[in-house]
C-alpha atoms as a PDB file:
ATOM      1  CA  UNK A   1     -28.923 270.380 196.959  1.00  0.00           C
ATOM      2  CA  UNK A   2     -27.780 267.400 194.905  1.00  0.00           C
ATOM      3  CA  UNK A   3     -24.143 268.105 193.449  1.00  0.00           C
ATOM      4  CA  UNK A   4     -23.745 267.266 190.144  1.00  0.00           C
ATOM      5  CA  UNK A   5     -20.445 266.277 188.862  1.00  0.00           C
ATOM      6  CA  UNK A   6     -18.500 266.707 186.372  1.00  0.00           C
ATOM      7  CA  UNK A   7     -17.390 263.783 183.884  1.00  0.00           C
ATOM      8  CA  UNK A   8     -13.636 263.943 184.302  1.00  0.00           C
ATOM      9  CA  UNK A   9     -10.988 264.864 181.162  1.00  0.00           C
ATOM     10  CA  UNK A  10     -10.080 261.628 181.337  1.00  0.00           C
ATOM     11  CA  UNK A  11     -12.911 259.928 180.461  1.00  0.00           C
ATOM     12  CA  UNK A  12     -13.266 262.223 177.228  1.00  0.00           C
ATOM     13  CA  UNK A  13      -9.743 261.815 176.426  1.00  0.00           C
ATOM     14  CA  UNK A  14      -9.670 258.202 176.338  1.00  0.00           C
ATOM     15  CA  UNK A  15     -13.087 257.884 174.664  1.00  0.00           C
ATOM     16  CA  UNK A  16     -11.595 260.188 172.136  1.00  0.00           C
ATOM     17  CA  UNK A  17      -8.980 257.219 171.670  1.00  0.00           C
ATOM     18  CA  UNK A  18     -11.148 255.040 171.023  1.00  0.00           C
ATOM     19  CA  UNK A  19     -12.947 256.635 168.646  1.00  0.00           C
ATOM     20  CA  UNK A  20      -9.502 257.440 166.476  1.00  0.00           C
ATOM     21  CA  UNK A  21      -8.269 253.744 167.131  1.00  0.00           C
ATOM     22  CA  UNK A  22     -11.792 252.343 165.831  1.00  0.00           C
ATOM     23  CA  UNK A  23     -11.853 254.511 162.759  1.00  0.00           C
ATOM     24  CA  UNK A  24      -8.031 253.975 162.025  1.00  0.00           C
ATOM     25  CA  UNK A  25      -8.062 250.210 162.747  1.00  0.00           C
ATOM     26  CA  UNK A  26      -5.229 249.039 164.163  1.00  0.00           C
ATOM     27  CA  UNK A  27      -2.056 247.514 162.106  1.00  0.00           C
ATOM     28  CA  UNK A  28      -0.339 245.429 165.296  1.00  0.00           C
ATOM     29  CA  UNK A  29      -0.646 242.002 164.761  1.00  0.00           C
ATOM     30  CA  UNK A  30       1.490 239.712 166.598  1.00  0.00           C
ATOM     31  CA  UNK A  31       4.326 237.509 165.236  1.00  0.00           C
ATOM     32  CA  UNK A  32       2.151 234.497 165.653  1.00  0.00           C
ATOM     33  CA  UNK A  33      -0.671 235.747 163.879  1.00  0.00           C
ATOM     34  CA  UNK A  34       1.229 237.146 161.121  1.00  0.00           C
ATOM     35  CA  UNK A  35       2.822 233.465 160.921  1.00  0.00           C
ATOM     36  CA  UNK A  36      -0.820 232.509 160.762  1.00  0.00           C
ATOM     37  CA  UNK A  37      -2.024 234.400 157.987  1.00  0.00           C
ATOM     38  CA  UNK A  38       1.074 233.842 156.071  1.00  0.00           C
ATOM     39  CA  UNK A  39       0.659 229.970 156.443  1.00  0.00           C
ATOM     40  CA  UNK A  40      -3.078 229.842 155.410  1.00  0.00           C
ATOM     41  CA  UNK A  41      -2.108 232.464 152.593  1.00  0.00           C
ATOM     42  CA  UNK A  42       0.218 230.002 151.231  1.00  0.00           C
ATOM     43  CA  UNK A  43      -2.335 226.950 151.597  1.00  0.00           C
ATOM     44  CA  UNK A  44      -4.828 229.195 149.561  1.00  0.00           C
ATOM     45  CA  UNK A  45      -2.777 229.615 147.134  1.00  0.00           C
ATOM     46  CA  UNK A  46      -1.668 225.876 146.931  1.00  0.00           C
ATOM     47  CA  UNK A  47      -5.089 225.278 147.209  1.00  0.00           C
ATOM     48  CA  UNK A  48      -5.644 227.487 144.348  1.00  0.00           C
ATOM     49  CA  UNK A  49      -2.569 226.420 141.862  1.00  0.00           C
ATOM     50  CA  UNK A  50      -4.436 222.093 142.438  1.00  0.00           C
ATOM     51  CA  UNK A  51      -7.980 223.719 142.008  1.00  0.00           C
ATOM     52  CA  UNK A  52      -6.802 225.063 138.847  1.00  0.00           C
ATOM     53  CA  UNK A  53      -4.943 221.872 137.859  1.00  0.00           C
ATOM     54  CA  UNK A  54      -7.659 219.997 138.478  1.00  0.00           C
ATOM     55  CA  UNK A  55     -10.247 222.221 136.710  1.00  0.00           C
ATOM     56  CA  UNK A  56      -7.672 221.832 133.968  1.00  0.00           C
ATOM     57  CA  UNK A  57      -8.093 217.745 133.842  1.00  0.00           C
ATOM     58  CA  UNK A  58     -11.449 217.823 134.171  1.00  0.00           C
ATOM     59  CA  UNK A  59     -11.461 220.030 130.707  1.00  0.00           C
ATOM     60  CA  UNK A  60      -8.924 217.391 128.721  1.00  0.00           C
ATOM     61  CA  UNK A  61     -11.223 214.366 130.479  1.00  0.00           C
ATOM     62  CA  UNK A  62     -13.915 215.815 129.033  1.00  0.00           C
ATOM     63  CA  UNK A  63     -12.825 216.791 125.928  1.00  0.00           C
ATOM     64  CA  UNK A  64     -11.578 213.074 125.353  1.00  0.00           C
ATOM     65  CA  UNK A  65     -14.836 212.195 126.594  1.00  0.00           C
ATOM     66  CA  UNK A  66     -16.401 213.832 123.889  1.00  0.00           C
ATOM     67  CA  UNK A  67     -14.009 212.635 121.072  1.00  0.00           C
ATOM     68  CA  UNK A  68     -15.119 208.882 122.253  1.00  0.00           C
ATOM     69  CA  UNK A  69     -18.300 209.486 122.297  1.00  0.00           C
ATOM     70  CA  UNK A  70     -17.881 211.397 118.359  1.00  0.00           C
ATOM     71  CA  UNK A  71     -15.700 208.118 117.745  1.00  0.00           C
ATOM     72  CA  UNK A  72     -18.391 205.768 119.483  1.00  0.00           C
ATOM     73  CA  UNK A  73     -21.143 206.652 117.318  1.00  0.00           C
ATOM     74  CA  UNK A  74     -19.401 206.825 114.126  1.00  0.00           C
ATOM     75  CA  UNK A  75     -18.369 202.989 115.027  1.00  0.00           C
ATOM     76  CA  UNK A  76     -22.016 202.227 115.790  1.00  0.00           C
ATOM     77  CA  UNK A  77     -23.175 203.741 112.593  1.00  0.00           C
ATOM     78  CA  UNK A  78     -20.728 202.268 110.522  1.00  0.00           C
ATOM     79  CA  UNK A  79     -21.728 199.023 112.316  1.00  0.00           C
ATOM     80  CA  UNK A  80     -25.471 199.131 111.617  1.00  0.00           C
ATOM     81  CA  UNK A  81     -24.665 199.912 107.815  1.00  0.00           C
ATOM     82  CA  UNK A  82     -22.722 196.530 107.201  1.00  0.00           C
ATOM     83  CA  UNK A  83     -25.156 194.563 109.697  1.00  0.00           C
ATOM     84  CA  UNK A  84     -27.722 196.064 106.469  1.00  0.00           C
ATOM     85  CA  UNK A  85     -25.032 194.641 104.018  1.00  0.00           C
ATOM     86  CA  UNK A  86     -24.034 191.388 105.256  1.00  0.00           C
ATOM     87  CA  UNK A  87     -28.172 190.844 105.796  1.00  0.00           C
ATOM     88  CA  UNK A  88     -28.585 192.257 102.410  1.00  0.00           C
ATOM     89  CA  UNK A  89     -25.611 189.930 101.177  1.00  0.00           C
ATOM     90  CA  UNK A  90     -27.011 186.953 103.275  1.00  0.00           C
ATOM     91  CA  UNK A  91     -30.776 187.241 101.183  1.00  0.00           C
ATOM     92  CA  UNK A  92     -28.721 187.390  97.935  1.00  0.00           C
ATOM     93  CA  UNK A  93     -26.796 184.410  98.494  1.00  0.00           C
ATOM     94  CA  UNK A  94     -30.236 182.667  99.709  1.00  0.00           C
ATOM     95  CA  UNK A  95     -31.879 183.671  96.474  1.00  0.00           C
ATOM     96  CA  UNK A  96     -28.775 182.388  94.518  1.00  0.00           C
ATOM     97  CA  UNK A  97     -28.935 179.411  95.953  1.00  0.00           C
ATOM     98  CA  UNK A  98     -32.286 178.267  95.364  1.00  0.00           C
ATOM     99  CA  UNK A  99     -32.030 179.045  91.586  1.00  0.00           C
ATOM    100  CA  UNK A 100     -29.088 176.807  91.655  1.00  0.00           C
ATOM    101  CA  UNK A 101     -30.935 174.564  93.555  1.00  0.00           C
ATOM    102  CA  UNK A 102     -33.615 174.800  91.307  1.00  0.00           C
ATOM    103  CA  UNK A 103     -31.806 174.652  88.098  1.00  0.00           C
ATOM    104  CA  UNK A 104     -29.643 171.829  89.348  1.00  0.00           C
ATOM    105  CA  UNK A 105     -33.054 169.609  89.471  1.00  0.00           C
ATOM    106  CA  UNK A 106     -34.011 171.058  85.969  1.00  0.00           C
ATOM    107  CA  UNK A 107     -30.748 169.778  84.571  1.00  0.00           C
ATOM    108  CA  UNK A 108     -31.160 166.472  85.798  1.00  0.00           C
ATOM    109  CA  UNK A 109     -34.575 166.247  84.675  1.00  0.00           C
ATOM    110  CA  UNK A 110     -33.634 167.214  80.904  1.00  0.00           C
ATOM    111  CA  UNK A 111     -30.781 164.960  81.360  1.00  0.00           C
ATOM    112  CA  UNK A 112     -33.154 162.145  82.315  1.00  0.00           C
ATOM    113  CA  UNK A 113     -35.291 163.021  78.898  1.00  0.00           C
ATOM    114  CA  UNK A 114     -32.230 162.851  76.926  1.00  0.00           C
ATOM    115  CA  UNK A 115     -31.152 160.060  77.735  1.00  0.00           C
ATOM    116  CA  UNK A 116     -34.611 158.380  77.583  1.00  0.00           C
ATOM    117  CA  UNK A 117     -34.895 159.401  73.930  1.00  0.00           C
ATOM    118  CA  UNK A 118     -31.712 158.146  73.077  1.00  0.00           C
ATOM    119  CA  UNK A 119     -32.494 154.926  74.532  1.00  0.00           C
ATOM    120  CA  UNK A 120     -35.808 154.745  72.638  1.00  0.00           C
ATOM    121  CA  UNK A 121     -34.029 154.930  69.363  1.00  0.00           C
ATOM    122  CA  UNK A 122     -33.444 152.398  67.845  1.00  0.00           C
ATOM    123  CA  UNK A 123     -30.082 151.752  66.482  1.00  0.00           C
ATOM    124  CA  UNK A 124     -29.024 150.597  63.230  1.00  0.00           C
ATOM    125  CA  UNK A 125     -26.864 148.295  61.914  1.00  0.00           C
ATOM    126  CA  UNK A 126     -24.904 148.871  58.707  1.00  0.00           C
ATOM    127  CA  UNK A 127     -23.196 146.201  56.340  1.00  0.00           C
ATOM    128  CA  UNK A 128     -21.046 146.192  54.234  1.00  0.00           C
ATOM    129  CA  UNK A 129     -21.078 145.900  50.996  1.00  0.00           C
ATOM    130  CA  UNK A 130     -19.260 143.805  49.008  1.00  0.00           C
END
């Protein structure tokens, strides 16, 4: 007949171990581990502290960016309203100046009359009397 044995206490015992250990977890961690951690903990939260600096630039940038750009097209409006007046300006003093131009030649014309008609009278001479 085949003999069967019997698992041994010890193999129940120490799978009963591992079962506690697994469900506890285990708080050992050596020195140099726990130096680890506590050196990338501190990175993280250097890491963190310039993140949040950063994020805090990015916000004035951006806010600056927004008050040039406000500032920008106020300046480009404000520009495109006197281009209007000094073109506006520019016709008027065109149109001024060819009514001067204009009445300039009509003075000298009438002047020209005037003195022609003069010139066509004749003059007299007056004596005197005695």
């Amino acid at each position: 007949m085949a003999t069967r044995r019997m698992p041994s206490p010890y193999f129940g015992i120490a799978g009963c171990v591992v079962l506690v250990l697994s469900m506890s977890g285990c708080d050992y961690w050596p020195p140099a581990l726990q130096t680890q951690i506590e050196q990338l903990r501190s990175e993280n939260q250097a890491l963190a502290m310039e993140k949040t600096q950063l994020q805090s630039q990015v916000d004035e940038l951006s806010r600056a960016r927004q008050d040039l750009q406000s500032q920008f097209d106020e300046l480009n409006r404000v520009n495109r309203e006197k281009t209007n007046i000094i073109a506006n300006l520019q016709h008027q003093v065109d149109a001024v100046r060819t009514k001067s131009a204009k009445a300039t030649t009509g003075v000298k014309k009438t002047a020209k009359t005037t003195t022609k008609s003069s010139a066509k009278k004749p003059v007299r001479k007056t004596t005197r009397r005695e």
